[in-house]
N, C-alpha and C. Protein backbone atom coordinates (compact mmCIF):
# COMPACT_ATOMS: atom_id res chain seq x y z
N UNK A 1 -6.29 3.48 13.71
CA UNK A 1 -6.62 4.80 13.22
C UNK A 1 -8.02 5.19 13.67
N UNK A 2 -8.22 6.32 14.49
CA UNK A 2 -9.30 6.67 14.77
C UNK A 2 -10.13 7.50 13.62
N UNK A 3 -11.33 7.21 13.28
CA UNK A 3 -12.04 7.61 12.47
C UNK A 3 -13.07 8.81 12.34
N UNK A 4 -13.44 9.02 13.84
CA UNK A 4 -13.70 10.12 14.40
C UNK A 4 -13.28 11.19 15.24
N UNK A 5 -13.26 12.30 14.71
CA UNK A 5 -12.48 13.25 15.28
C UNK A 5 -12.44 14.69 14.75
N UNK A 6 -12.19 15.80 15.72
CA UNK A 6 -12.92 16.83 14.97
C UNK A 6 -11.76 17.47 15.04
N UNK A 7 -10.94 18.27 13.45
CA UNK A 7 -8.83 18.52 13.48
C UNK A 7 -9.24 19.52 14.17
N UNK A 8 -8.07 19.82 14.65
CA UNK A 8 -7.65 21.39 15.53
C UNK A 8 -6.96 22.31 14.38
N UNK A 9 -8.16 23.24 14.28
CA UNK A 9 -7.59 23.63 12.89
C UNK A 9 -6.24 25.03 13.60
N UNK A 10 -5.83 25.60 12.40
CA UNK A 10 -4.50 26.41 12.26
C UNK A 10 -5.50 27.98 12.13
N UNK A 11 -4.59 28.84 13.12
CA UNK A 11 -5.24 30.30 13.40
C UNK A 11 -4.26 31.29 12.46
N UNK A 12 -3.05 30.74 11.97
CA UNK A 12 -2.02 31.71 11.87
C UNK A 12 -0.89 31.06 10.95
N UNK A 13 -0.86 31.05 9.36
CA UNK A 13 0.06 30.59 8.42
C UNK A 13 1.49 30.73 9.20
N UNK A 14 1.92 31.74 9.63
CA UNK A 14 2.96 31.13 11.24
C UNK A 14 3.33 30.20 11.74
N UNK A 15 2.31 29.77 12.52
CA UNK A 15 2.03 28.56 13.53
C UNK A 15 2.45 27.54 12.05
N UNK A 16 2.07 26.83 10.83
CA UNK A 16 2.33 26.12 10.05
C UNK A 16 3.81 25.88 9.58
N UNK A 17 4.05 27.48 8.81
CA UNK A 17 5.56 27.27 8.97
C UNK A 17 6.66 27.50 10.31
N UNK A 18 6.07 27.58 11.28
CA UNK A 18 6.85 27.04 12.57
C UNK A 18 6.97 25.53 12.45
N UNK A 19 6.32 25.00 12.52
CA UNK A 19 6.13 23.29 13.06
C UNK A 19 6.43 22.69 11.69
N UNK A 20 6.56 23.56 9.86
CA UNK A 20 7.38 22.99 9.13
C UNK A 20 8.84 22.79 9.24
N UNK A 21 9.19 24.09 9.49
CA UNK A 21 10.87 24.49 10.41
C UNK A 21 11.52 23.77 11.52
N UNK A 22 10.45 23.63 12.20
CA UNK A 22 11.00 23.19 13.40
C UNK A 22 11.25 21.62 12.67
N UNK A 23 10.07 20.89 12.26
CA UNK A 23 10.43 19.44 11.86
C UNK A 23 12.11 19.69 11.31
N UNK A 24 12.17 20.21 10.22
CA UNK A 24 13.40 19.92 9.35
C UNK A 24 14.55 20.25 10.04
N UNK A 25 14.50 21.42 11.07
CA UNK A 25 15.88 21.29 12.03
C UNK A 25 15.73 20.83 13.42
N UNK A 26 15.10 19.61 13.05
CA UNK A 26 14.75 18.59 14.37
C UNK A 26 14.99 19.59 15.53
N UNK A 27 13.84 20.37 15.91
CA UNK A 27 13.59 21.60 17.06
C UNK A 27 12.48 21.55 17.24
N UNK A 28 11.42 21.11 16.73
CA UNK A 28 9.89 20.90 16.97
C UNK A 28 9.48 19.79 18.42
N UNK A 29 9.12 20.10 18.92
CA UNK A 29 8.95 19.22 20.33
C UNK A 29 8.36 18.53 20.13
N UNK A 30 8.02 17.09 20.24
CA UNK A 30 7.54 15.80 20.00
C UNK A 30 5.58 16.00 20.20
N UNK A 31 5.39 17.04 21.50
CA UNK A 31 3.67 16.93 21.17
C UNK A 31 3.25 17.74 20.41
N UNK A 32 4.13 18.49 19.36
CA UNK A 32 3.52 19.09 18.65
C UNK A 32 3.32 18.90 17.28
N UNK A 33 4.22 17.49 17.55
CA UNK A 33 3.90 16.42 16.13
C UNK A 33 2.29 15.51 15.94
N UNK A 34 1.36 16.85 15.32
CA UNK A 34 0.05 16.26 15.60
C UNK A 34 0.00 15.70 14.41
N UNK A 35 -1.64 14.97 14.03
CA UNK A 35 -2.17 14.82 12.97
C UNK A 35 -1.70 16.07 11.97
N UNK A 36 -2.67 16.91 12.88
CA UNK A 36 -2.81 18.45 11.99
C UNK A 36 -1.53 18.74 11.98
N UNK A 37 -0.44 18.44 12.16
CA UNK A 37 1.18 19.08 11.97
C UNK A 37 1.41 17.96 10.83
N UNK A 38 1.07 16.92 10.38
CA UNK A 38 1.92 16.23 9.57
C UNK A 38 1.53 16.64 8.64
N UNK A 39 -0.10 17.02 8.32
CA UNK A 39 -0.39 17.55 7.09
C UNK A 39 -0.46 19.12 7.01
N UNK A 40 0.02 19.56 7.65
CA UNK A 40 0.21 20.90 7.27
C UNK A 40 1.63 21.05 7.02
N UNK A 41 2.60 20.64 7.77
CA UNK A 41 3.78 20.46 6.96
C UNK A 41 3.68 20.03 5.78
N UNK A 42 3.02 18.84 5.52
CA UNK A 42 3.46 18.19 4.13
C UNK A 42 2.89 19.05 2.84
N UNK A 43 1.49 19.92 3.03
CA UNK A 43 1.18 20.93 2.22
C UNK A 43 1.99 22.17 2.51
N UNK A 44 2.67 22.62 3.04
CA UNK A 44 3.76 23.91 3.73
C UNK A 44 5.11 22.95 2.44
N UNK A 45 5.10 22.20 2.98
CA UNK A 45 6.61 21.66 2.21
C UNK A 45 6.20 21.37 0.30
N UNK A 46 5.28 20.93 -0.04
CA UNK A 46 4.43 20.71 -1.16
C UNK A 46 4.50 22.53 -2.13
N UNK A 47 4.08 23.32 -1.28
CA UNK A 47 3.99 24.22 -2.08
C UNK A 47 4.34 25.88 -1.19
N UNK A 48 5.43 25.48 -0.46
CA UNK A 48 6.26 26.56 0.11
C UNK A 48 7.88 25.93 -0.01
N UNK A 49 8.31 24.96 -0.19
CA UNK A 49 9.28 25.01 -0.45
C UNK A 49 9.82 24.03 -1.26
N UNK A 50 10.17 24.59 -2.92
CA UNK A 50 10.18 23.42 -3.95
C UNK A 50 11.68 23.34 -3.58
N UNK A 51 12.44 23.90 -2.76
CA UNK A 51 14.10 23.32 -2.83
C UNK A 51 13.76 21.58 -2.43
N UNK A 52 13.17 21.08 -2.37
CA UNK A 52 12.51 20.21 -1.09
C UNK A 52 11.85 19.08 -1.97
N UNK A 53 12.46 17.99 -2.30
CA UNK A 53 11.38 16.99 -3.25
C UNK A 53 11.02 16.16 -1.90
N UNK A 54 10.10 16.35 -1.71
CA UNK A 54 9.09 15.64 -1.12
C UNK A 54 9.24 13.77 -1.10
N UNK A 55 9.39 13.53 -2.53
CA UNK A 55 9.11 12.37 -2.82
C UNK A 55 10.71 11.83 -2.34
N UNK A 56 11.04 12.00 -2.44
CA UNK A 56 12.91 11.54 -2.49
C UNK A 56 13.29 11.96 -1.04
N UNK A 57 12.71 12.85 0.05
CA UNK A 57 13.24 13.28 1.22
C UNK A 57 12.05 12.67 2.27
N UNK A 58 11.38 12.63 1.90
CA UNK A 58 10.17 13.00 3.42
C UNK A 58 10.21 11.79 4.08
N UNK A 59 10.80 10.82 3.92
CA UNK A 59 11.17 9.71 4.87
C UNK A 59 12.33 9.74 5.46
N UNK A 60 13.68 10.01 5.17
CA UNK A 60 14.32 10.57 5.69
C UNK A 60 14.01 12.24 7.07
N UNK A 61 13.58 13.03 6.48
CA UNK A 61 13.36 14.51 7.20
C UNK A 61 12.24 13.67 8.61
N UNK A 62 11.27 12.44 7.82
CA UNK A 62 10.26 12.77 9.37
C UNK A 62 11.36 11.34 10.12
N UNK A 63 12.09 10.64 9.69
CA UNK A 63 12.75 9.34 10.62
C UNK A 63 13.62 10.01 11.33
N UNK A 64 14.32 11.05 10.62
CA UNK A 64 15.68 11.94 11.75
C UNK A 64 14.96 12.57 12.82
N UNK A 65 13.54 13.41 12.59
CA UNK A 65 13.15 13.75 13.53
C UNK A 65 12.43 12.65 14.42
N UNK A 66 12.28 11.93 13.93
CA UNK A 66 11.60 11.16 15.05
C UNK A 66 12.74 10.51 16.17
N UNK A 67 13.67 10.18 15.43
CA UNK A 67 15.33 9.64 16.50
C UNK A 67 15.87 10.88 16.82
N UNK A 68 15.60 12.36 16.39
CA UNK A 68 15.95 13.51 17.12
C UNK A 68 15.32 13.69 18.67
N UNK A 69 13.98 13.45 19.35
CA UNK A 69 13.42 13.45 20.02
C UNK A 69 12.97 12.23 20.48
N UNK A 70 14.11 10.93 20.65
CA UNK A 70 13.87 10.11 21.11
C UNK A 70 13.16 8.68 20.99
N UNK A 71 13.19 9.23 19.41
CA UNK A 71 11.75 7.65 18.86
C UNK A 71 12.44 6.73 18.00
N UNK A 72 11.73 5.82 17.73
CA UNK A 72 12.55 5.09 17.12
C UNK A 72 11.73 4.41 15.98
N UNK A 73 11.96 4.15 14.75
CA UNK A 73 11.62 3.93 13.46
C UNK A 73 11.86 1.88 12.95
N UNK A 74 11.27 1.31 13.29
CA UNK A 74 11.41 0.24 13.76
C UNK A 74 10.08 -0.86 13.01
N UNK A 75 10.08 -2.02 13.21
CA UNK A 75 8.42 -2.62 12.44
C UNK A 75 7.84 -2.10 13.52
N UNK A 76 7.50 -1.89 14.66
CA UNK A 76 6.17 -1.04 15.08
C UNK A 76 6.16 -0.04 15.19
N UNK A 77 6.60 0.90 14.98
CA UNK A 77 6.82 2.15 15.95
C UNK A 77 7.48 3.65 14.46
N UNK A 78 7.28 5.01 14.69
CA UNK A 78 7.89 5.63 14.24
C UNK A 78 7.44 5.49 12.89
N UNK A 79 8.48 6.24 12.05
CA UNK A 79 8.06 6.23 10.33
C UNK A 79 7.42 5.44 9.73
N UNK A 80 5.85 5.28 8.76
CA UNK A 80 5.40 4.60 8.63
C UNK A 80 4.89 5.25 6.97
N UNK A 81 5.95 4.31 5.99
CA UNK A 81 6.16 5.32 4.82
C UNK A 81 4.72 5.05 3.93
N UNK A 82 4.09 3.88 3.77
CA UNK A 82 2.71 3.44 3.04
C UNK A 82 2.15 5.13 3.43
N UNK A 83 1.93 4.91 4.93
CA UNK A 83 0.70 5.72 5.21
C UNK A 83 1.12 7.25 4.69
N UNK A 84 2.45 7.62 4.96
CA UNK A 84 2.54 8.95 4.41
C UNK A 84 2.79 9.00 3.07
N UNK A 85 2.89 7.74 1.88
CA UNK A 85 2.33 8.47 1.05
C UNK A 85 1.51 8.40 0.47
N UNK A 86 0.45 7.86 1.22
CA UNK A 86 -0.89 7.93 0.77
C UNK A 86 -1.49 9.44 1.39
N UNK A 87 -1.16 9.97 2.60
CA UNK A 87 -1.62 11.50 3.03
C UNK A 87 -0.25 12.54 1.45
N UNK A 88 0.89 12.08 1.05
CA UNK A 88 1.56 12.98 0.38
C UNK A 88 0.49 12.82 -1.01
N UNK A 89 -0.13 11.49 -1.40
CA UNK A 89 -0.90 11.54 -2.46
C UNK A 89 -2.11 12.77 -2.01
N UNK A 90 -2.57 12.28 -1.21
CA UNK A 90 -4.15 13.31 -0.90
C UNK A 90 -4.38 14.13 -1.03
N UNK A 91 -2.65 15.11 -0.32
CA UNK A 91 -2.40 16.74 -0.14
C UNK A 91 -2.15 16.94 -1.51
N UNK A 92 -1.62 16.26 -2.51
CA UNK A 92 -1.57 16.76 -4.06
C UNK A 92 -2.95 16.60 -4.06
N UNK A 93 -3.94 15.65 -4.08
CA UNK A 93 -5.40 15.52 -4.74
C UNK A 93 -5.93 16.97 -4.56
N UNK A 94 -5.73 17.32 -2.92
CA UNK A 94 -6.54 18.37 -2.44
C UNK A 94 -5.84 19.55 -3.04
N UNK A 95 -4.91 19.51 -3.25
CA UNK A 95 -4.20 20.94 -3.70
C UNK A 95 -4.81 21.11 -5.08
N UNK A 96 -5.17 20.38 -6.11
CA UNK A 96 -5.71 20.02 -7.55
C UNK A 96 -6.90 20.52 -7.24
N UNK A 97 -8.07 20.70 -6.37
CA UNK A 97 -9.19 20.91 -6.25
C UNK A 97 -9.53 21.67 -5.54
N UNK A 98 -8.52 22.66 -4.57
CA UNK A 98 -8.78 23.59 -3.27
C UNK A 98 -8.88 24.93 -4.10
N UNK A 99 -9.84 25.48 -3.96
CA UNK A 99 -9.88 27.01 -4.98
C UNK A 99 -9.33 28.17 -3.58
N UNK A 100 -8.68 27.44 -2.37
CA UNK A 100 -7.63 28.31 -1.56
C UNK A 100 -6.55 28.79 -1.80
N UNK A 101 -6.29 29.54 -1.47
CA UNK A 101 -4.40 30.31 -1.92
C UNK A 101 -3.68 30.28 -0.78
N UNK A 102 -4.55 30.84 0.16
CA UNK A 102 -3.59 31.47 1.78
C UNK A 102 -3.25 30.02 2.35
N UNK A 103 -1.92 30.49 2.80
CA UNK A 103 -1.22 28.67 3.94
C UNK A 103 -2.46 28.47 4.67
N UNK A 104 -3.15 29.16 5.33
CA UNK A 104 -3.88 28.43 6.89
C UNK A 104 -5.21 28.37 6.28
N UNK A 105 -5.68 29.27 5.07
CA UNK A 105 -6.81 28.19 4.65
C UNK A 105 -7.19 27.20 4.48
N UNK A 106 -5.89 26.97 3.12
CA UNK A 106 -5.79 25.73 2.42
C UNK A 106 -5.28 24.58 3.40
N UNK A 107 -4.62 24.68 4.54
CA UNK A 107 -4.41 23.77 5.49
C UNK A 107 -6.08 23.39 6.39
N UNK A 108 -6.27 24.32 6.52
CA UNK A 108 -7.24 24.33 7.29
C UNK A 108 -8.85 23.66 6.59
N UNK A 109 -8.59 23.52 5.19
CA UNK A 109 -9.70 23.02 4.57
C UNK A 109 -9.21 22.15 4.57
N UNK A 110 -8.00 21.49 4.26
CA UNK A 110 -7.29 20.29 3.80
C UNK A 110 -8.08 19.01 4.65
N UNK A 111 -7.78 20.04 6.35
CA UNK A 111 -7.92 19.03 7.48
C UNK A 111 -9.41 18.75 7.45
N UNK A 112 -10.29 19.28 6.76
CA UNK A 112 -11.97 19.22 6.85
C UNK A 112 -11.81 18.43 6.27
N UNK A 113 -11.44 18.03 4.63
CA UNK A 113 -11.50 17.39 3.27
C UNK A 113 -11.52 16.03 3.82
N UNK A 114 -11.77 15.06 3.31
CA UNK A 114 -11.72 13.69 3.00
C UNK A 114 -10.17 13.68 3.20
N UNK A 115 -9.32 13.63 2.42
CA UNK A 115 -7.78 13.33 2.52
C UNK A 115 -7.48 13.60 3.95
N UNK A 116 -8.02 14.90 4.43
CA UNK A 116 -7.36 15.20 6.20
C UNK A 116 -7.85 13.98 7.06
N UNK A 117 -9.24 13.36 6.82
CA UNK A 117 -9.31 12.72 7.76
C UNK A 117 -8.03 11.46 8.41
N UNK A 118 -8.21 11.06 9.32
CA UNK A 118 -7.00 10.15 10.09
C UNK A 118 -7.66 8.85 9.08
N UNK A 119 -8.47 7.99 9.03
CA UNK A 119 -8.65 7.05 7.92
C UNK A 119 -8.16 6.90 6.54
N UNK A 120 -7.88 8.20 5.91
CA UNK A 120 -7.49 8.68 4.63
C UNK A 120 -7.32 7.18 3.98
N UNK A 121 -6.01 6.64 4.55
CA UNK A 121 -5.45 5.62 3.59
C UNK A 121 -5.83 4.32 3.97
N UNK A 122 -7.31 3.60 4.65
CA UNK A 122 -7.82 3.48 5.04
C UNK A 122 -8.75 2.90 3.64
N UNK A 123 -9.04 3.88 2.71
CA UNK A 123 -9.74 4.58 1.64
C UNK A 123 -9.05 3.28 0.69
N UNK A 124 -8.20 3.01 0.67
CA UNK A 124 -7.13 2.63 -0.30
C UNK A 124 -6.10 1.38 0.08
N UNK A 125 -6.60 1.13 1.67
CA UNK A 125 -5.48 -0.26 1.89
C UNK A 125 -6.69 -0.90 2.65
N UNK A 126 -6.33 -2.56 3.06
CA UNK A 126 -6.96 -2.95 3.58
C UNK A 126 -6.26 -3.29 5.15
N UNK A 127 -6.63 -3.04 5.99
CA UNK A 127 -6.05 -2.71 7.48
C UNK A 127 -4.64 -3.81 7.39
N UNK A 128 -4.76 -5.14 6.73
CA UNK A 128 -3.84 -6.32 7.06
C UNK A 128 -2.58 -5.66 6.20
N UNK A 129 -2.77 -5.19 5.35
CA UNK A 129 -1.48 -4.42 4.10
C UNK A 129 -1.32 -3.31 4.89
N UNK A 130 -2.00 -2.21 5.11
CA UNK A 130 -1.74 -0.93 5.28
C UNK A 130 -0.87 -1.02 6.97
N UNK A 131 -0.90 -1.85 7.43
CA UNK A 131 -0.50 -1.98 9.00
C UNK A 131 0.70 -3.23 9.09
N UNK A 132 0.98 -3.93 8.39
CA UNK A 132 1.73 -4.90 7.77
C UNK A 132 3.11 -4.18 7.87
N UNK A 133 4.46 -4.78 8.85
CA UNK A 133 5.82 -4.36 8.43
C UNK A 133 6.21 -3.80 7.04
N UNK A 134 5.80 -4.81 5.95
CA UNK A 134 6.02 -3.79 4.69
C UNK A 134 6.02 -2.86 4.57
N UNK A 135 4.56 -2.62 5.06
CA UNK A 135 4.18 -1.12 4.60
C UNK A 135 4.01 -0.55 5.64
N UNK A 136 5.18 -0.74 6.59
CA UNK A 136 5.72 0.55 7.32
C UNK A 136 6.91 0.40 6.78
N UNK A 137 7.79 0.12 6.60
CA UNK A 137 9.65 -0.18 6.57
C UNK A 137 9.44 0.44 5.01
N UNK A 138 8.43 0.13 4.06
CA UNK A 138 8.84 0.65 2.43
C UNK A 138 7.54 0.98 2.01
N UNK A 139 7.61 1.61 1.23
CA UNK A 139 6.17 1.62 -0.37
C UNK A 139 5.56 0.33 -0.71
N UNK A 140 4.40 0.12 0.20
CA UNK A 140 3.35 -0.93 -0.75
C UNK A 140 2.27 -0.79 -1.67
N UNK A 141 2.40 -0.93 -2.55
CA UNK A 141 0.94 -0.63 -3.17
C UNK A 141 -0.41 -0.64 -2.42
N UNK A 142 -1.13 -0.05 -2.36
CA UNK A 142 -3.03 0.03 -2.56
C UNK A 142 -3.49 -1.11 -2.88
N UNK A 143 -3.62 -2.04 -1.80
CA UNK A 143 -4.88 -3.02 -2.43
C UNK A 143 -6.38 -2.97 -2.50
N UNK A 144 -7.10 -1.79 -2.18
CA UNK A 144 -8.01 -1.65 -2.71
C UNK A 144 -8.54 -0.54 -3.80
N UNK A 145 -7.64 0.27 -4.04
CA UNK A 145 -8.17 1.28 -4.73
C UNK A 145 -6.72 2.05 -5.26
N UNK A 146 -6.22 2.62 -6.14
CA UNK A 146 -5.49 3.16 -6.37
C UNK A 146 -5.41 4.87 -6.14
N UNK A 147 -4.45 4.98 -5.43
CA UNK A 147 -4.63 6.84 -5.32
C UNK A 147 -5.83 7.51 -6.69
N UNK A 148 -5.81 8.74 -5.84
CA UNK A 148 -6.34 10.09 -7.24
C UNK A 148 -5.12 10.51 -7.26
């Protein structure tokens, strides 16, 4: 996980729910599965579309797309469920504390915030757990710190 890095922020609440859409009917083109696309989907899906439990789908919705466009979900590679839900924890933290309303703000601060950074869960695992088959293939707990 690179630790430095400056997000490419979002010009156009559009552009967000495009690349939410596109994920879910596996139509989103593989380089446009950025950093800044996973968490702007996951806040787009969080609080644009409650048909949508998050918690019960979002491993499923990002593994189909990833074998939609060729990838494969495997101990190295592809879906890596620890880490997303430690970014699905964050985007709730940040949503609890963002005094934003508009999609491409609140995305767009998200990605400034502490939670946007690429380290996020980082914050909360120790590299040997957080990178560990477990905790890509299922839910491991936080061994250093427990979510907010």
């Amino acid at each position: 996980m690179t630790t430095d890095y400056k997000p490419r922020l979002f010009r156009r609440d559009s552009d967000i729910r495009m690349l939410g859409e596109g994920l879910l009917a596996c139509t989103l083109p593989l380089e446009a599965w950025t950093h800044e696309a996973h968490l702007g989907v996951c806040l787009w899906l969080l609080t644009e579309r409650p048909d949508i439990d998050v918690d019960a789908e979002i491993a499923t919705i990002i593994r189909r797309f990833n074998e939609s466009v060729g990838g494969v979900n495997d101990d190295t590679q592809g879906y890596h469920d620890s880490i997303t839900r430690a970014y699905v924890a964050g985007v709730r933290w940040f949503l609890s504390v963002t005094a934003e309303t508009e999609l491409k703000a609140r995305v767009n601060a998200l990605l400034l915030s502490a939670a946007g950074r690429r380290d996020w869960p980082l914050r909360f695992y120790s590299r040997e757990r957080l990178f560990s088959v477990a905790a890509r293939r299922g839910f491991v707990e936080p061994d250093l710190a427990p979510f907010p």
